[in-house]
PDB file of N, CA and C in Angstrom:
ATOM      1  N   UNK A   1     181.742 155.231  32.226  1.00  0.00           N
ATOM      2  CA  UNK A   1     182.887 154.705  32.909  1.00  0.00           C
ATOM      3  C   UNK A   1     183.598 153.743  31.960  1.00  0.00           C
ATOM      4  N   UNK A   2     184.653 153.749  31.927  1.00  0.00           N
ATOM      5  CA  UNK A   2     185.667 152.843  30.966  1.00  0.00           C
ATOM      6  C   UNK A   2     186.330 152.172  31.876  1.00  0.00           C
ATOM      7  N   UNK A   3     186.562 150.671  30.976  1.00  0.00           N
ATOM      8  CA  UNK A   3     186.961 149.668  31.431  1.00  0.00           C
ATOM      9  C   UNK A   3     188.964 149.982  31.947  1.00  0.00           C
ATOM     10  N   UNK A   4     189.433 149.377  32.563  1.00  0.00           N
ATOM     11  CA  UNK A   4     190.842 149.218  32.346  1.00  0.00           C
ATOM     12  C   UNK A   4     191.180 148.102  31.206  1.00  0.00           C
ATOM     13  N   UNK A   5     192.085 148.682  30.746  1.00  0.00           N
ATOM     14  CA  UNK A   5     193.214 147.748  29.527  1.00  0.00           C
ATOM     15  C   UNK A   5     193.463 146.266  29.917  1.00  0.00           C
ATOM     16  N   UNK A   6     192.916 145.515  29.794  1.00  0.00           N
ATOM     17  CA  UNK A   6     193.319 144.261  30.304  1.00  0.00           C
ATOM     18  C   UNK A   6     195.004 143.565  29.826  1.00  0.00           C
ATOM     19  N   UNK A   7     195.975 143.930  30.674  1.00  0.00           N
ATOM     20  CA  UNK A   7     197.023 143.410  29.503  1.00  0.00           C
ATOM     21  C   UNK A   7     196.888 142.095  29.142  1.00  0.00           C
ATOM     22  N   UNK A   8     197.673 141.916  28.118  1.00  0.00           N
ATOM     23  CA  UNK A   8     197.459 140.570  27.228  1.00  0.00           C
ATOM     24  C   UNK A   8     198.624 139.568  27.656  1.00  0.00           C
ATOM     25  N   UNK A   9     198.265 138.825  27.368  1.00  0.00           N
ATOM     26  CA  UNK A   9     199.611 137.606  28.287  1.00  0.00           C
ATOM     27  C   UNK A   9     199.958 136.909  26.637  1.00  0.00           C
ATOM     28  N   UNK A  10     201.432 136.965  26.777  1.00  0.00           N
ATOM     29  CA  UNK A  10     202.236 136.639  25.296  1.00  0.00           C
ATOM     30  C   UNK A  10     201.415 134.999  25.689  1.00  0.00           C
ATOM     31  N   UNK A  11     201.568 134.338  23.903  1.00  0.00           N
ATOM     32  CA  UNK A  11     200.961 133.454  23.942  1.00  0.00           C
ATOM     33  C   UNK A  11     202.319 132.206  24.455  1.00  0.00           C
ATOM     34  N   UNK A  12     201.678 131.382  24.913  1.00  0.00           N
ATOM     35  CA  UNK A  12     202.528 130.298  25.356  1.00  0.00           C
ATOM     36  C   UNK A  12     203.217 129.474  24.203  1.00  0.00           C
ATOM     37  N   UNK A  13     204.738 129.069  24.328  1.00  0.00           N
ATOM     38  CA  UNK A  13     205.486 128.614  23.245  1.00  0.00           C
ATOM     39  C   UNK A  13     205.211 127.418  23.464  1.00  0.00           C
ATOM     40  N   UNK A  14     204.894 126.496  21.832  1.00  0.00           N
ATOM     41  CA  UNK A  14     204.675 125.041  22.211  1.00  0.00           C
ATOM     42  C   UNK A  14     206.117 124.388  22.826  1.00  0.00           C
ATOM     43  N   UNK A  15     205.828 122.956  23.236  1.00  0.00           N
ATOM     44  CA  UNK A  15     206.774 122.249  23.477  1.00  0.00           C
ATOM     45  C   UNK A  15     207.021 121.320  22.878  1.00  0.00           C
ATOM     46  N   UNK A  16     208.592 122.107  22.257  1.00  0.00           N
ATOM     47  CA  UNK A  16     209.181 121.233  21.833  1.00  0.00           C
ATOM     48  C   UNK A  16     209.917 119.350  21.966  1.00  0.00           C
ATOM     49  N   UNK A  17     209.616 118.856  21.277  1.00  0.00           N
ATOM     50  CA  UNK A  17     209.479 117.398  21.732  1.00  0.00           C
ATOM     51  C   UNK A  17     211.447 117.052  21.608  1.00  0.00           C
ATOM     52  N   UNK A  18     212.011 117.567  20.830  1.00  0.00           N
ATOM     53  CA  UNK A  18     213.548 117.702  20.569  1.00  0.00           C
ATOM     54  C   UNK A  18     214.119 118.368  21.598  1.00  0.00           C
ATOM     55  N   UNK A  19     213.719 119.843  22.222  1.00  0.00           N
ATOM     56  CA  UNK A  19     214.203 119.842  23.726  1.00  0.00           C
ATOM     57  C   UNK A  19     214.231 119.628  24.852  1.00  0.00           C
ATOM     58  N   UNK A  20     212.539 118.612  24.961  1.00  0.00           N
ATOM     59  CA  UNK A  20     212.593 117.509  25.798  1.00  0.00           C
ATOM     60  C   UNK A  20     213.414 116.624  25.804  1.00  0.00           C
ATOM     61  N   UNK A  21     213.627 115.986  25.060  1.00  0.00           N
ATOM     62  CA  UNK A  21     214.701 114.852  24.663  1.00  0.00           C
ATOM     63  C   UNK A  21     215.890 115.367  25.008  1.00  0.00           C
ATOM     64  N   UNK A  22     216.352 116.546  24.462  1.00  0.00           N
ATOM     65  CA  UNK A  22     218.129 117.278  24.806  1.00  0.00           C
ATOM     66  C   UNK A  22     217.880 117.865  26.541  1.00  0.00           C
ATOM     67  N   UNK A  23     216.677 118.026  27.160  1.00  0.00           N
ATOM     68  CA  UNK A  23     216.608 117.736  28.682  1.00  0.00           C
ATOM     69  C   UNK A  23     217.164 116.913  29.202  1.00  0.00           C
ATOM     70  N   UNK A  24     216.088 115.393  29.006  1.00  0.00           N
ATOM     71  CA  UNK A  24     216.105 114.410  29.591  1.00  0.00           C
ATOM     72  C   UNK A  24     217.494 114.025  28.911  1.00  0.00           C
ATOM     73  N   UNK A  25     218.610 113.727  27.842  1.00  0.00           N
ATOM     74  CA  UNK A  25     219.740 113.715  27.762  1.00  0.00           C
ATOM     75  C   UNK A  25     220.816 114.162  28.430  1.00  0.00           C
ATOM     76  N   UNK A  26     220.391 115.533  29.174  1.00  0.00           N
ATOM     77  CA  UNK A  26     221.493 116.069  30.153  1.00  0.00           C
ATOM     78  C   UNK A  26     221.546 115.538  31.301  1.00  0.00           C
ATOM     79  N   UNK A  27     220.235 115.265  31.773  1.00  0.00           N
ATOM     80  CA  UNK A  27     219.808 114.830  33.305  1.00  0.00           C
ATOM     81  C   UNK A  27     220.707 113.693  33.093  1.00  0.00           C
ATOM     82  N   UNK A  28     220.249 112.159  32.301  1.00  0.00           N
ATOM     83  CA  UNK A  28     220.923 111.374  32.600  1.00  0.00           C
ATOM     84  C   UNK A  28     222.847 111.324  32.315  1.00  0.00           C
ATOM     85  N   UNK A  29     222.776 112.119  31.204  1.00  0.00           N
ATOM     86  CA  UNK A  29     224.522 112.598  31.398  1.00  0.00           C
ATOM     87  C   UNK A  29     224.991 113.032  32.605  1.00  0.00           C
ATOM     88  N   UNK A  30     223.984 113.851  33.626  1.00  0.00           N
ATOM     89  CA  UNK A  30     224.770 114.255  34.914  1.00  0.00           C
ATOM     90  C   UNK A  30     224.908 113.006  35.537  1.00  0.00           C
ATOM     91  N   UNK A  31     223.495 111.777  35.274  1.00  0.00           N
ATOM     92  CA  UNK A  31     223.803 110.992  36.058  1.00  0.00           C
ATOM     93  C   UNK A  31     225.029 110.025  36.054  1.00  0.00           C
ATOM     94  N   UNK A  32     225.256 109.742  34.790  1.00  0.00           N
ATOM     95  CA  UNK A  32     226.599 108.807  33.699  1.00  0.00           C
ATOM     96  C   UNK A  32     227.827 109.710  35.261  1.00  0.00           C
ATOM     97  N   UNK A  33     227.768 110.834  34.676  1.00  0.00           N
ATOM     98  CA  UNK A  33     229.136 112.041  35.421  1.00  0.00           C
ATOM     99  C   UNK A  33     229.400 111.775  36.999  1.00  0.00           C
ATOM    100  N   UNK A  34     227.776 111.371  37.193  1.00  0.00           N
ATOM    101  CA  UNK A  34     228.145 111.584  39.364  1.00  0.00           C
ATOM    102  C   UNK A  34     228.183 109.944  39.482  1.00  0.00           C
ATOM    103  N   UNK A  35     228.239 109.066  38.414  1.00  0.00           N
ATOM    104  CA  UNK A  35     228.813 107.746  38.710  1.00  0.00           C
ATOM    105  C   UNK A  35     230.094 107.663  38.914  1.00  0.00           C
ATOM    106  N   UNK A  36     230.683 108.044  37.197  1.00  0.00           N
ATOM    107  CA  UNK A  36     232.014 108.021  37.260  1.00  0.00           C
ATOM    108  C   UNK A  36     232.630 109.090  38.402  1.00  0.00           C
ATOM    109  N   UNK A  37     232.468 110.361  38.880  1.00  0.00           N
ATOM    110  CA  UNK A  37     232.777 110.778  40.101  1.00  0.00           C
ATOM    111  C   UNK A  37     233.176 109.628  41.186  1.00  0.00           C
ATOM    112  N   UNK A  38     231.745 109.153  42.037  1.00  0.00           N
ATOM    113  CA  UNK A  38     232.208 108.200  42.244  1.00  0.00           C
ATOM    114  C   UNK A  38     232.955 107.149  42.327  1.00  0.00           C
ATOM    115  N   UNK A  39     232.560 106.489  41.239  1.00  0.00           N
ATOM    116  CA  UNK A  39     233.560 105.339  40.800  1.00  0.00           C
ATOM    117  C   UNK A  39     235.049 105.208  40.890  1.00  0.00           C
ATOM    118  N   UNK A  40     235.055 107.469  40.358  1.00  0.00           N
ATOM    119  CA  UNK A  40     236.435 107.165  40.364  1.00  0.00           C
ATOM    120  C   UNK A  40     236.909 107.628  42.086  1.00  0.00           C
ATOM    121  N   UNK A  41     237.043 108.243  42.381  1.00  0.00           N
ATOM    122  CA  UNK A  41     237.058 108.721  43.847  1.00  0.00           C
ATOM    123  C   UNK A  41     237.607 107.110  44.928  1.00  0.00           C
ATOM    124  N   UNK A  42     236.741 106.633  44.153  1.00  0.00           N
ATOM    125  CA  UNK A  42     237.371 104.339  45.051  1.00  0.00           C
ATOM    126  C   UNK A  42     239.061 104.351  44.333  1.00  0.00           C
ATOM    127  N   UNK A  43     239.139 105.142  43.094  1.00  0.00           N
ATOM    128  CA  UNK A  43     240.951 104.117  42.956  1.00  0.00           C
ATOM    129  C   UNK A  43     241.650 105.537  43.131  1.00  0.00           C
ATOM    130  N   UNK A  44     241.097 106.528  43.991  1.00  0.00           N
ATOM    131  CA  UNK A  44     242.147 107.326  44.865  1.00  0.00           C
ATOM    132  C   UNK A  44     242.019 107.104  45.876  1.00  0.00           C
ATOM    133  N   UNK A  45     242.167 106.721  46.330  1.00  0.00           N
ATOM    134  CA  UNK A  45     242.420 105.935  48.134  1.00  0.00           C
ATOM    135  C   UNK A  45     241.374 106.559  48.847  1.00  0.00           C
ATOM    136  N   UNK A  46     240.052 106.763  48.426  1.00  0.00           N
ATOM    137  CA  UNK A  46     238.517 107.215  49.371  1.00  0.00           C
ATOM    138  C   UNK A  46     237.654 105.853  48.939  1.00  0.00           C
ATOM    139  N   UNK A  47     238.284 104.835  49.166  1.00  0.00           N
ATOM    140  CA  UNK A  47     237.051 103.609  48.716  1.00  0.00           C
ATOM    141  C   UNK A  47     236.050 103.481  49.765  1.00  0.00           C
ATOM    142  N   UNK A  48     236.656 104.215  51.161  1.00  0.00           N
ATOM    143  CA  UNK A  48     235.473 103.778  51.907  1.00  0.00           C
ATOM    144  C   UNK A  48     234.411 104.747  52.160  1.00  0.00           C
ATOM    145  N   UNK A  49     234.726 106.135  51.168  1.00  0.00           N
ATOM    146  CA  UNK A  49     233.851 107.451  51.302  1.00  0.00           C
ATOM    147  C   UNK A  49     233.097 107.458  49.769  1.00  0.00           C
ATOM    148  N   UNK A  50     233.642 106.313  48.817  1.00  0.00           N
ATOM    149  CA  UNK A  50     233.207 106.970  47.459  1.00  0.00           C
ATOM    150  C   UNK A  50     231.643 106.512  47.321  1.00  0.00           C
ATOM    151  N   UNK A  51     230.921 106.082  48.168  1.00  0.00           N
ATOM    152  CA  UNK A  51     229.214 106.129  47.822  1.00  0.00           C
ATOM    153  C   UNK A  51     228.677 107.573  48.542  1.00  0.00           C
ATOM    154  N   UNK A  52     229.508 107.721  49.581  1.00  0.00           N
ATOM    155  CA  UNK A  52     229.188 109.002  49.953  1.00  0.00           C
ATOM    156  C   UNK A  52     229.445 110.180  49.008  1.00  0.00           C
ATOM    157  N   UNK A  53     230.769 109.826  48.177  1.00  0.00           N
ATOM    158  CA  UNK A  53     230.346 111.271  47.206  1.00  0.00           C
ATOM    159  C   UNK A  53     230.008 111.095  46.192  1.00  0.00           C
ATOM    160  N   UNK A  54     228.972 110.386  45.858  1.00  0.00           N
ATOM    161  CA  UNK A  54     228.741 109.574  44.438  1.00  0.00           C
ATOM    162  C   UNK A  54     227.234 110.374  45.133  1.00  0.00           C
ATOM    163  N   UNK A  55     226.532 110.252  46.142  1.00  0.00           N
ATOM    164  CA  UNK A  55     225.385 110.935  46.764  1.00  0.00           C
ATOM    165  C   UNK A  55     225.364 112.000  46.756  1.00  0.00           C
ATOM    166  N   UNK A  56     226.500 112.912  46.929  1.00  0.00           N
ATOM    167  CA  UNK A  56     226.897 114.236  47.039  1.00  0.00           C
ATOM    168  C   UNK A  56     226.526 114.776  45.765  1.00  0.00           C
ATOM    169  N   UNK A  57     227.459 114.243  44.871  1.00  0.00           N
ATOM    170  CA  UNK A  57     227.223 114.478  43.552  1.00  0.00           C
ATOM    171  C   UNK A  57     226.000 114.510  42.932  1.00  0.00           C
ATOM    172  N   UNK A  58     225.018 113.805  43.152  1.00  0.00           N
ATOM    173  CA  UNK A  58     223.673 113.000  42.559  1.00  0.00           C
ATOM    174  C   UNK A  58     223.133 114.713  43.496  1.00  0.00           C
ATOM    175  N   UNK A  59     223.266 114.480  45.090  1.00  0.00           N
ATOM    176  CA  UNK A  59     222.118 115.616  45.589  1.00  0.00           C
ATOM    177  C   UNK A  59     222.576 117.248  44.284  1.00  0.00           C
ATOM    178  N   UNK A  60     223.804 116.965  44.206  1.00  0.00           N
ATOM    179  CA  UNK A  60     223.756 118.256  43.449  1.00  0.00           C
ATOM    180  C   UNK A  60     223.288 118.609  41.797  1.00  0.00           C
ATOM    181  N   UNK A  61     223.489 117.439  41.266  1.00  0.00           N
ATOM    182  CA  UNK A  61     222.806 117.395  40.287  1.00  0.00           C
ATOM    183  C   UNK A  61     221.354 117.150  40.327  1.00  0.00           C
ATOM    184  N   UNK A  62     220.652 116.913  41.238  1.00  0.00           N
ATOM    185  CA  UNK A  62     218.900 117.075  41.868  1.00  0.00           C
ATOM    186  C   UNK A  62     218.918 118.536  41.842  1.00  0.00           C
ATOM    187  N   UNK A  63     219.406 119.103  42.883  1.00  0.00           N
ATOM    188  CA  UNK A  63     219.572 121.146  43.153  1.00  0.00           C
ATOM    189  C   UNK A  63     219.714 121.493  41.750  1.00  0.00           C
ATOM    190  N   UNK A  64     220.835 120.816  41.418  1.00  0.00           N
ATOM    191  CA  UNK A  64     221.010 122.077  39.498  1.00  0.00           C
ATOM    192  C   UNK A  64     219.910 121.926  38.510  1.00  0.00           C
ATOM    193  N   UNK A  65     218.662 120.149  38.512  1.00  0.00           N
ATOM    194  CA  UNK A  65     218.281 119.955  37.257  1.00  0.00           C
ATOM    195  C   UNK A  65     216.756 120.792  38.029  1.00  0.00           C
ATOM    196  N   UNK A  66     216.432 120.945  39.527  1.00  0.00           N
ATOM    197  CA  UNK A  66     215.201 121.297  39.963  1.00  0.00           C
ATOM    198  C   UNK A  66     215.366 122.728  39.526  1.00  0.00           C
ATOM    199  N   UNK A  67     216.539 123.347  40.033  1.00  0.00           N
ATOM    200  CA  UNK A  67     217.080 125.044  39.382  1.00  0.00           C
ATOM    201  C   UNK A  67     216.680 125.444  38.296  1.00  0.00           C
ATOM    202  N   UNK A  68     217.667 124.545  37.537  1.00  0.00           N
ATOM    203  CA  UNK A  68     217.726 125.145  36.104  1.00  0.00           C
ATOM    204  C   UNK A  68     216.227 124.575  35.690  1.00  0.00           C
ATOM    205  N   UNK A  69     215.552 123.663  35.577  1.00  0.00           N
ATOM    206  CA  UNK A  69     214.383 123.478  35.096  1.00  0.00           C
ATOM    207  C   UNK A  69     213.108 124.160  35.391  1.00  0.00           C
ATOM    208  N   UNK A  70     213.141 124.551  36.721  1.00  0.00           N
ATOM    209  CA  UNK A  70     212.050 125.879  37.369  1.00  0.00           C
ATOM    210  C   UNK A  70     212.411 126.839  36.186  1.00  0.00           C
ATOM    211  N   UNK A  71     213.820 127.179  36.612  1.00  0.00           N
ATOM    212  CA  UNK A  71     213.711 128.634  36.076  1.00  0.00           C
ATOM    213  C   UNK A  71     213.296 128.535  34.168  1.00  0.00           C
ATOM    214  N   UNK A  72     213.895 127.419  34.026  1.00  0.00           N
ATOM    215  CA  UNK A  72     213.012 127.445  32.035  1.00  0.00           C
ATOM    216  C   UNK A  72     212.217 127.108  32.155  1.00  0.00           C
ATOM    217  N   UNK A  73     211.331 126.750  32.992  1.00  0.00           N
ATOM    218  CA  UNK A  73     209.390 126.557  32.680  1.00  0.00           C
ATOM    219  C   UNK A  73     209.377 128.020  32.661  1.00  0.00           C
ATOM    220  N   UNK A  74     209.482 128.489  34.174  1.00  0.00           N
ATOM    221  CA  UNK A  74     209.509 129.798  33.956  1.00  0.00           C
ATOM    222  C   UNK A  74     209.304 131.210  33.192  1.00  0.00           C
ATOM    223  N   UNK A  75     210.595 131.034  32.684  1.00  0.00           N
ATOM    224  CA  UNK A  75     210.959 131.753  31.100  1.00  0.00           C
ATOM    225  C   UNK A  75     210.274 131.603  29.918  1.00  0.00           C
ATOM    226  N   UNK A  76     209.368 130.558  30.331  1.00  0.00           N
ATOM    227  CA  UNK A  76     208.663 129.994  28.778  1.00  0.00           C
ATOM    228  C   UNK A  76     208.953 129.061  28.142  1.00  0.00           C
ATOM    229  N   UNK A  77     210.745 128.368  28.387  1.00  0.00           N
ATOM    230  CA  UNK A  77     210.859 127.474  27.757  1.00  0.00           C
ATOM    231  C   UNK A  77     210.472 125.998  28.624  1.00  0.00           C
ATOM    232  N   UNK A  78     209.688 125.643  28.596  1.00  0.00           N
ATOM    233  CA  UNK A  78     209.091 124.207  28.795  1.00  0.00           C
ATOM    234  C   UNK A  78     209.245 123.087  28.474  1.00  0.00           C
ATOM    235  N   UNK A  79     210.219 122.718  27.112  1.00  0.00           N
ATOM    236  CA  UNK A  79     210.478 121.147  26.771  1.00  0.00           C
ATOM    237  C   UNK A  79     212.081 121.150  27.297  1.00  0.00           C
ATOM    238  N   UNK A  80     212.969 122.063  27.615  1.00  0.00           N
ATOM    239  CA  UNK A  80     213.941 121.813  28.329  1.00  0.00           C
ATOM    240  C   UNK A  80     213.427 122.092  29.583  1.00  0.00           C
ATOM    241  N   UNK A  81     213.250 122.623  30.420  1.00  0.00           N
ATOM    242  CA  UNK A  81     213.079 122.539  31.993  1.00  0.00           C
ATOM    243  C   UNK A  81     211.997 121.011  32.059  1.00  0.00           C
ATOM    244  N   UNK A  82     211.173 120.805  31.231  1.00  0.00           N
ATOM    245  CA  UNK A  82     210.563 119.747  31.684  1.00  0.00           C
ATOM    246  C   UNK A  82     211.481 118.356  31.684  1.00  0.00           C
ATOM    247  N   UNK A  83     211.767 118.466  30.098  1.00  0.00           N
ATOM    248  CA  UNK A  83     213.172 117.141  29.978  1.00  0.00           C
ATOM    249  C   UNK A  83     214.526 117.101  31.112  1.00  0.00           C
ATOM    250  N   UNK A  84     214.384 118.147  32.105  1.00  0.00           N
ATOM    251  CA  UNK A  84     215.539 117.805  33.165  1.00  0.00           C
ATOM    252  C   UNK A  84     214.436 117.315  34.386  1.00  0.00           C
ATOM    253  N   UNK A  85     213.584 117.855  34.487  1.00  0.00           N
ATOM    254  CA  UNK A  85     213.254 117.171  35.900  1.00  0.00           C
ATOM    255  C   UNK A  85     212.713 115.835  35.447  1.00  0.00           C
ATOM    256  N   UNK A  86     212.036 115.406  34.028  1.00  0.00           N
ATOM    257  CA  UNK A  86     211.937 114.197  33.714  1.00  0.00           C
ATOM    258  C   UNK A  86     212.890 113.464  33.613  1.00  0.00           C
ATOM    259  N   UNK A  87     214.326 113.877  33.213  1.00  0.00           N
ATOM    260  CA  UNK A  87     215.095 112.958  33.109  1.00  0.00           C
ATOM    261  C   UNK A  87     216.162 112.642  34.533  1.00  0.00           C
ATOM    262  N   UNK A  88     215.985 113.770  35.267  1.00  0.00           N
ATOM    263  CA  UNK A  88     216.504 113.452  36.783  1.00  0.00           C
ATOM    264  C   UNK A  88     215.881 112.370  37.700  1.00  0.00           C
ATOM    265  N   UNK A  89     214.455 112.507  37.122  1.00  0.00           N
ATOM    266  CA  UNK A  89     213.840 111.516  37.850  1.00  0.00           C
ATOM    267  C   UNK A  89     214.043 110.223  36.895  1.00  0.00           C
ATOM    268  N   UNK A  90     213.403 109.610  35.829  1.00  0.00           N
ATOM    269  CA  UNK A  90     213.586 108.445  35.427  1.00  0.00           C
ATOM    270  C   UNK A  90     215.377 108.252  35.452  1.00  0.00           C
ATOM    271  N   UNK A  91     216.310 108.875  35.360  1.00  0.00           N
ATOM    272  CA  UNK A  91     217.585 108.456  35.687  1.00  0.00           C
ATOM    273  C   UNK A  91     217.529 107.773  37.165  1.00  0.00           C
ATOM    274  N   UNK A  92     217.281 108.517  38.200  1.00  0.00           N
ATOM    275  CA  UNK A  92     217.387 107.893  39.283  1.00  0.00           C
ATOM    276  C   UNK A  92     216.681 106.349  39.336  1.00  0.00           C
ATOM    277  N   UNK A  93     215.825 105.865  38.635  1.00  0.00           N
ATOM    278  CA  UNK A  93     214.632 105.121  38.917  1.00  0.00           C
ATOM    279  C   UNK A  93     215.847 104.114  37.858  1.00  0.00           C
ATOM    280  N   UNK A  94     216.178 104.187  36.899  1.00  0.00           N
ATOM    281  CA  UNK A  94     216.965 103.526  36.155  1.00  0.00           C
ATOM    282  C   UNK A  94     218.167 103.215  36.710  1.00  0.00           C
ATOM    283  N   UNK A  95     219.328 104.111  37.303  1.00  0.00           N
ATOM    284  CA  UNK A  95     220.475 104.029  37.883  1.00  0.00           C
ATOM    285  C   UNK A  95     220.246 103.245  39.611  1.00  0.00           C
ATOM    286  N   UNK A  96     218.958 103.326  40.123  1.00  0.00           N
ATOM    287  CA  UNK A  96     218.987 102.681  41.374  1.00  0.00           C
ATOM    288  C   UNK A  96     218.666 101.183  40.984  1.00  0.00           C
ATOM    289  N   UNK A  97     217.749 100.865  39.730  1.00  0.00           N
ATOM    290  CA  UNK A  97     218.309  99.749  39.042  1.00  0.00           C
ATOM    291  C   UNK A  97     219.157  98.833  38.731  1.00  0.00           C
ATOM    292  N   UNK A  98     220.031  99.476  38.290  1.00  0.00           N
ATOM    293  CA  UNK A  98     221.333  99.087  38.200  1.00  0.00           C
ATOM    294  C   UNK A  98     222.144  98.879  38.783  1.00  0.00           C
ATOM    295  N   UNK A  99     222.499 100.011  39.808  1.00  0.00           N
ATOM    296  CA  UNK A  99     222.934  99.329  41.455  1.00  0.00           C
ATOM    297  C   UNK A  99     222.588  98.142  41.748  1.00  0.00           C
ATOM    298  N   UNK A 100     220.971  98.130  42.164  1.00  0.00           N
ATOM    299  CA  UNK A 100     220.762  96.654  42.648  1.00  0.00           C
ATOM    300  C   UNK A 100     221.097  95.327  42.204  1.00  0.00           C
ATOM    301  N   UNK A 101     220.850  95.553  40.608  1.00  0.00           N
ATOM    302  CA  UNK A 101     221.591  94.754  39.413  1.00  0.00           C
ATOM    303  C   UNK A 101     222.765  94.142  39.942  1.00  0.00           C
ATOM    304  N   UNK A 102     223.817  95.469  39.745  1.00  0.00           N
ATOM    305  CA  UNK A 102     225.139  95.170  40.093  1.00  0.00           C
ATOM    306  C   UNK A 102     225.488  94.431  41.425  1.00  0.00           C
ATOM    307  N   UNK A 103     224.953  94.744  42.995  1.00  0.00           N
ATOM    308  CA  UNK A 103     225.063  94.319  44.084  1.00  0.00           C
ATOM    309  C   UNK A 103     224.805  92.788  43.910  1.00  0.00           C
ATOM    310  N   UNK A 104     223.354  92.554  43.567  1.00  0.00           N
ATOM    311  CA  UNK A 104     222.724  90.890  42.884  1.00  0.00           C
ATOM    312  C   UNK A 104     224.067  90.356  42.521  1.00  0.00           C
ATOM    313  N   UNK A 105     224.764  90.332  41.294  1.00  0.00           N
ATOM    314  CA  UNK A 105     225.870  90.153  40.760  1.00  0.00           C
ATOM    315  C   UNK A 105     227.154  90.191  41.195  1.00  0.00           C
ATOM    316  N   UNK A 106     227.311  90.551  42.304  1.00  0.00           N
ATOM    317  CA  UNK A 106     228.535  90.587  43.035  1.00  0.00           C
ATOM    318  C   UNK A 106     228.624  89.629  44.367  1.00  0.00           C
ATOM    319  N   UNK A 107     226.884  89.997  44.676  1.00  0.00           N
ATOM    320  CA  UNK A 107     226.801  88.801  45.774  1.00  0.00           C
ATOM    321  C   UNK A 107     226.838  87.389  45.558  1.00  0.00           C
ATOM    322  N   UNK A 108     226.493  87.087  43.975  1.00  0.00           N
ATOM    323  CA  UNK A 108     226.300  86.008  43.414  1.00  0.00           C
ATOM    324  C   UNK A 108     228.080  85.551  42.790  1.00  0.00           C
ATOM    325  N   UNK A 109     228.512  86.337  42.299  1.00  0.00           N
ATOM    326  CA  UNK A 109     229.844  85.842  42.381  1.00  0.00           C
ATOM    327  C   UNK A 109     230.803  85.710  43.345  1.00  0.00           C
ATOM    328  N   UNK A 110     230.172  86.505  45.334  1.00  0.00           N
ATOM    329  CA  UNK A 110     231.090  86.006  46.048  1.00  0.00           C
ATOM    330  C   UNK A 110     230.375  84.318  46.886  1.00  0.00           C
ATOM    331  N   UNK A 111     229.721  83.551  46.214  1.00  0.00           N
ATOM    332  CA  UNK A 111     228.373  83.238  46.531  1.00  0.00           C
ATOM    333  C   UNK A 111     227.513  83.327  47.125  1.00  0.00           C
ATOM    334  N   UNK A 112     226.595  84.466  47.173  1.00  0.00           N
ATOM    335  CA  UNK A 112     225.965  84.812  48.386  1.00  0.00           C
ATOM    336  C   UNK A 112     224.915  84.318  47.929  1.00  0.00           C
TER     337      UNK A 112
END
């Protein structure tokens, strides 16, 4: 009796530490992008909707970096799909930072 052919599984591509980095570079560029969205959206007369689409923006750049980063682990490529969901997340953790930063600083200059 003979065995079946075991197929062979292509070998796994290392990860690259440079397309981690050009990951996590995009993630937080989307984040830089769904600020200024925001930001700008307040000096067209939506100042009282522009955190709401500054959220909008952010949920969609979460959907595109979870997307696109599944699907390149996926594919094999691993230091870009990993560098977006790493950098979607430490962006958020950094940019909700900064918010608070900023709020601190605003309350303190109206003296709060």
């Amino acid at each position: 009796m003979t065995e079946a052919p075991s197929p062979q599984q292509p070998a796994a591509r290392p990860i690259r530490t440079s397309r981690v980095w050009a990951g996590i570079g995009l993630a937080i560029l989307g984040h830089v992008i769904a600020l200024c969205v925001g930001l700008g959206s307040a000096g067209t007369g939506l100042v009282n909707y522009y955190v709401w689409i500054w959220f909008a923006v952010e949920f969609i750049l979460f959907a595109a970096c979870v997307a696109v980063g599944v699907v390149q682990i996926a594919r094999g490529d691993r230091g870009i799909g990993v560098g977006l969901l790493v950098g979607w997340a430490a962006g958020t953790v950094i940019f909700a930072g900064v918010c608070v930063a900023l709020i601190a600083i605003v309350a303190r200059s109206f003296g709060g």
